[in-house]
Protein backbone atom coordinates (compact mmCIF):
# COMPACT_ATOMS: atom_id res chain seq x y z
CA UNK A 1 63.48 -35.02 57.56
CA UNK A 2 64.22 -36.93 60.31
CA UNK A 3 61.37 -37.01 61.46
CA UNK A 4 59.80 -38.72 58.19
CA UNK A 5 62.78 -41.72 59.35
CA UNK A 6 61.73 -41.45 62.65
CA UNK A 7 57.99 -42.37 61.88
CA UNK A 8 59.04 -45.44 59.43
CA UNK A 9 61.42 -46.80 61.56
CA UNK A 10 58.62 -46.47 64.70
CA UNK A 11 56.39 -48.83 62.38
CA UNK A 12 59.14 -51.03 62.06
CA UNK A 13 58.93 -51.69 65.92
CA UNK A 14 55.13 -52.08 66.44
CA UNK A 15 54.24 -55.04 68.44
CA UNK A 16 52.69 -57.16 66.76
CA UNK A 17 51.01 -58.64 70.04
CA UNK A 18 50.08 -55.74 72.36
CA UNK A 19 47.74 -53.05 73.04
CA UNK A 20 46.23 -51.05 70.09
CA UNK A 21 47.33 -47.70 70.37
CA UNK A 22 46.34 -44.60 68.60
CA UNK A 23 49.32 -43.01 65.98
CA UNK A 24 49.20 -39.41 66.23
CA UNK A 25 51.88 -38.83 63.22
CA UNK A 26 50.36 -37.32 60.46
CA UNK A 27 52.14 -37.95 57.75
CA UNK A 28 52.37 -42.37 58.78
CA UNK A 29 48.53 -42.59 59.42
CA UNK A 30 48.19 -40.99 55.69
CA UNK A 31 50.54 -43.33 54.64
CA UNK A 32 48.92 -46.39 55.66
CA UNK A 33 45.45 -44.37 54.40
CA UNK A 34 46.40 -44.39 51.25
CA UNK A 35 47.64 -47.99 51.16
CA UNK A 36 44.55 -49.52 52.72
CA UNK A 37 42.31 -46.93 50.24
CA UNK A 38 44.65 -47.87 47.03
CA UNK A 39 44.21 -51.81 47.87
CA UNK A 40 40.67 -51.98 48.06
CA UNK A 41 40.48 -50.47 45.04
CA UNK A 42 42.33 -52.81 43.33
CA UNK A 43 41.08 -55.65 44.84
CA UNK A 44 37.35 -54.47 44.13
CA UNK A 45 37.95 -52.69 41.03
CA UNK A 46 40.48 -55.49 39.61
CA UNK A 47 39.07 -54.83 35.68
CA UNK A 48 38.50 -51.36 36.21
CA UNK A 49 41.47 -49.27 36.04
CA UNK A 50 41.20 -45.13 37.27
CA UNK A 51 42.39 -44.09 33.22
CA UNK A 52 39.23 -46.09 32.21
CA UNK A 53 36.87 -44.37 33.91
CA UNK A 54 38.03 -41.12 33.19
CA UNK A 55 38.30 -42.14 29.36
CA UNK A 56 34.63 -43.31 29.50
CA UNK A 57 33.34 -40.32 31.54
CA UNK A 58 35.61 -37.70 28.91
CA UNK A 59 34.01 -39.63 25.86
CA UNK A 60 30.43 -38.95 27.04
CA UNK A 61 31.09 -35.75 27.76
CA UNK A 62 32.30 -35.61 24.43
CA UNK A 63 29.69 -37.18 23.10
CA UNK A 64 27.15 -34.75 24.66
CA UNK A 65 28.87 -31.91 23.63
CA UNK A 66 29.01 -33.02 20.01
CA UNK A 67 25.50 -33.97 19.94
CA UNK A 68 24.84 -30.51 21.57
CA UNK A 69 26.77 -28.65 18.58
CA UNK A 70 25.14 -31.00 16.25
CA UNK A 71 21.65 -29.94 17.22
CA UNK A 72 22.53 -26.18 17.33
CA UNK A 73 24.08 -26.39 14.11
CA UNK A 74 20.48 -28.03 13.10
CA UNK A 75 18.79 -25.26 14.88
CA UNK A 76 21.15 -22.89 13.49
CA UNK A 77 20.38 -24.03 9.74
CA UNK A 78 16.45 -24.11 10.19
CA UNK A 79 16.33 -20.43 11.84
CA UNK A 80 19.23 -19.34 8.33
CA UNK A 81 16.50 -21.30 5.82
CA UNK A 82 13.40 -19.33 7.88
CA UNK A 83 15.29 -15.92 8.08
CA UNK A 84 15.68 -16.59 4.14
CA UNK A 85 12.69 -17.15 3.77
CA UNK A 86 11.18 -14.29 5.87
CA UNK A 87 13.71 -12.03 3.26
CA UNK A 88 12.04 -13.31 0.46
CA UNK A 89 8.78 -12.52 1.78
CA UNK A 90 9.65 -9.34 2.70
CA UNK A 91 11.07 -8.20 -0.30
CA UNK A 92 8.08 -9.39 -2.26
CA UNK A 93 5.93 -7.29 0.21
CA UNK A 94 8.08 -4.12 -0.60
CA UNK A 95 7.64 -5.27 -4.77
CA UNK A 96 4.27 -5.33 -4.25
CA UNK A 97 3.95 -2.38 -2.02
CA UNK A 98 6.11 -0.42 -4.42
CA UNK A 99 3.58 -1.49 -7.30
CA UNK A 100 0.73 -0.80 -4.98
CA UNK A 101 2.18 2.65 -4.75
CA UNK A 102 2.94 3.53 -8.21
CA UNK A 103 -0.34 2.47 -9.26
CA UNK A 104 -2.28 4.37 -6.26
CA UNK A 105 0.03 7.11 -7.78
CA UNK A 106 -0.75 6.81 -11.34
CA UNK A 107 -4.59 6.26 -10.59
CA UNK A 108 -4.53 9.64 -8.22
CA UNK A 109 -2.59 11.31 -11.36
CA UNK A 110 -5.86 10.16 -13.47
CA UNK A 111 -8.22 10.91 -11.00
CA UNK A 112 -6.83 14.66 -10.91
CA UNK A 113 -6.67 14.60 -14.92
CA UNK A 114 -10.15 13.55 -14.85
CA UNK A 115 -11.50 16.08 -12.15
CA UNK A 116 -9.15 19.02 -13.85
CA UNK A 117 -11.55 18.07 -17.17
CA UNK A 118 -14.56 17.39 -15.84
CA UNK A 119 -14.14 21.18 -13.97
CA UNK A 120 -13.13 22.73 -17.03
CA UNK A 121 -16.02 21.84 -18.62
CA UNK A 122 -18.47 22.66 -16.34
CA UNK A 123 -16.97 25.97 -16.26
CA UNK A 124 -17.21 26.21 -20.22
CA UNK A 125 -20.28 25.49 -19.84
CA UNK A 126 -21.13 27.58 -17.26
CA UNK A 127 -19.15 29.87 -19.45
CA UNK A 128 -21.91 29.31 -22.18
CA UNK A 129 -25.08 29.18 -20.16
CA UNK A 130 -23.77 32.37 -18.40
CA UNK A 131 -23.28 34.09 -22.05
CA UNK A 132 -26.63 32.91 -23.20
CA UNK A 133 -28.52 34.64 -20.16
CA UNK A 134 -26.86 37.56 -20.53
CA UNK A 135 -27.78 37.64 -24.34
CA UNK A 136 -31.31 36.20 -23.63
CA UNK A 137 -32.02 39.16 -20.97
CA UNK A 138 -30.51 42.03 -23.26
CA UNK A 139 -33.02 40.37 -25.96
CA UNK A 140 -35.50 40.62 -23.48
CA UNK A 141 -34.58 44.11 -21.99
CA UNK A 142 -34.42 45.69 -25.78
CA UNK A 143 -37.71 44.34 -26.56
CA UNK A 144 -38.97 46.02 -23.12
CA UNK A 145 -37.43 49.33 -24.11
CA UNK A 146 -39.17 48.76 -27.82
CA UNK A 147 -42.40 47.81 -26.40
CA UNK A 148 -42.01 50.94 -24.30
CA UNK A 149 -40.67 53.12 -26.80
CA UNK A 150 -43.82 52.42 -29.30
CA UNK A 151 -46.43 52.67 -25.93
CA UNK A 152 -45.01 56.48 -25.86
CA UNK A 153 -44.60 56.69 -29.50
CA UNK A 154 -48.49 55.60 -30.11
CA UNK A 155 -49.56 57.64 -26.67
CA UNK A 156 -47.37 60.45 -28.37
CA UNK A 157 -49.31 60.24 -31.85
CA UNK A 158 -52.76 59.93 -30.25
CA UNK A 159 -51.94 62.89 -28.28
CA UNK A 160 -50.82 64.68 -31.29
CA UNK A 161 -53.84 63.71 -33.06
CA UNK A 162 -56.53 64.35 -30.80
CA UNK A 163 -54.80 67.95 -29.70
CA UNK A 164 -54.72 68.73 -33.42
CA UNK A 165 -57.99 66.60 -34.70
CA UNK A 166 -60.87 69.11 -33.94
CA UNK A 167 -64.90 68.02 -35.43
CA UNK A 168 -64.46 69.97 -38.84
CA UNK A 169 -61.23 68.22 -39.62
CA UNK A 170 -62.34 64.90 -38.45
CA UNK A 171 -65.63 65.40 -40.79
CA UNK A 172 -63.44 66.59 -43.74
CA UNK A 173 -61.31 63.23 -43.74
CA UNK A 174 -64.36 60.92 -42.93
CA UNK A 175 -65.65 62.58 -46.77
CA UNK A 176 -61.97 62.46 -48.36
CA UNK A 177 -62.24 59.00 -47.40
CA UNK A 178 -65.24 58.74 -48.36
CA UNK A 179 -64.76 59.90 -51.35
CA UNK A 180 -61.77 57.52 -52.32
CA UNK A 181 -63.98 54.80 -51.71
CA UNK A 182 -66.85 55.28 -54.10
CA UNK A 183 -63.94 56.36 -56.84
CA UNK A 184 -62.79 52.40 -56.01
CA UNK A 185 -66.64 51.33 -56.29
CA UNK A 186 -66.97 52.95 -59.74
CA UNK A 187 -64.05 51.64 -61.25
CA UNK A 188 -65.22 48.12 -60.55
């Protein structure tokens, strides 16, 4: 402390005619700084006072920052309206997906009914046709067995009838025969 008193009183006692000398004490030189720096700003700023400038530099700050909310609450609101949007469009894509769905659904489901039928009746059909081959080729097989059964039956007789049939027989029904005709001829 005393050498703070020391330092003013040794400014007290400059000369104000003499040699100009270099002060090594600290704490006068930053004194007589911060005189010399704290006139010339009031001399040169006289209408501009420290608390003005830092109330006009805080304001645009503060209007940049508000302007900066405003704009991302702007942003903010067109990005809620397009993710609304993009909702809505979405969930009438599922609607119509769902409908797309049932109806592929419902359209398989007659499809299948349809096929089911349409198999059915081709196998009653085949059903049929099948029945009425088998029928048409016993028909045919019964007539073969017929048509063989009289070939042997007639081979059979004829066999009979020419191992049995000797001349003198043969020549006695040739006149019974014979004979039955001219009784027809004399009745008419």
């Amino acid at each position: 402390m005393k050498n703070v008193t020391h330092s003013f009183v040794f400014l007290a006692h400059w000369p104000f005619a003499g040699s100009f000398g270099l002060n090594t004490d600290i704490l006068a030189t930053n004194l007589i700084n911060l005189t010399v720096v704290v006139g010339v700003l009031i001399f040169f700023g006289k209408g501009v006072c420290a608390s003005c400038l830092l109330k006009d530099l805080l304001d645009n700050r503060k209007q940049r920052i508000l302007s900066t909310i405003r704009n991302s609450e702007e942003l903010r609101r067109g990005t809620l309206e397009q993710l609304e949007k993009a909702r809505l469009r979405l969930q009438k894509v599922e609607l119509e997906a769902d409908e797309y769905r049932m109806n592929g659904y419902s359209e398989i489901e007659r499809e299948k009914a349809n096929l089911i039928n349409a198999t059915s009746m081709s196998l009653k059909q085949l059903e049929k046709s099948k029945n009425e081959t088998l029928y048409f080729e016993k028909q045919r097989a019964m007539n073969q067995v017929r048509q063989r059964v009289f070939q042997q039956a007639v081979q059979g007789a004829l066999g009979t009838l020419n191992s049995c049939l000797n001349t003198e027989l043969h020549f006695r029904t040739i006149r019974a025969n014979i004979g039955i005709l001219g009784a027809i001829e004399w009745k008419k």
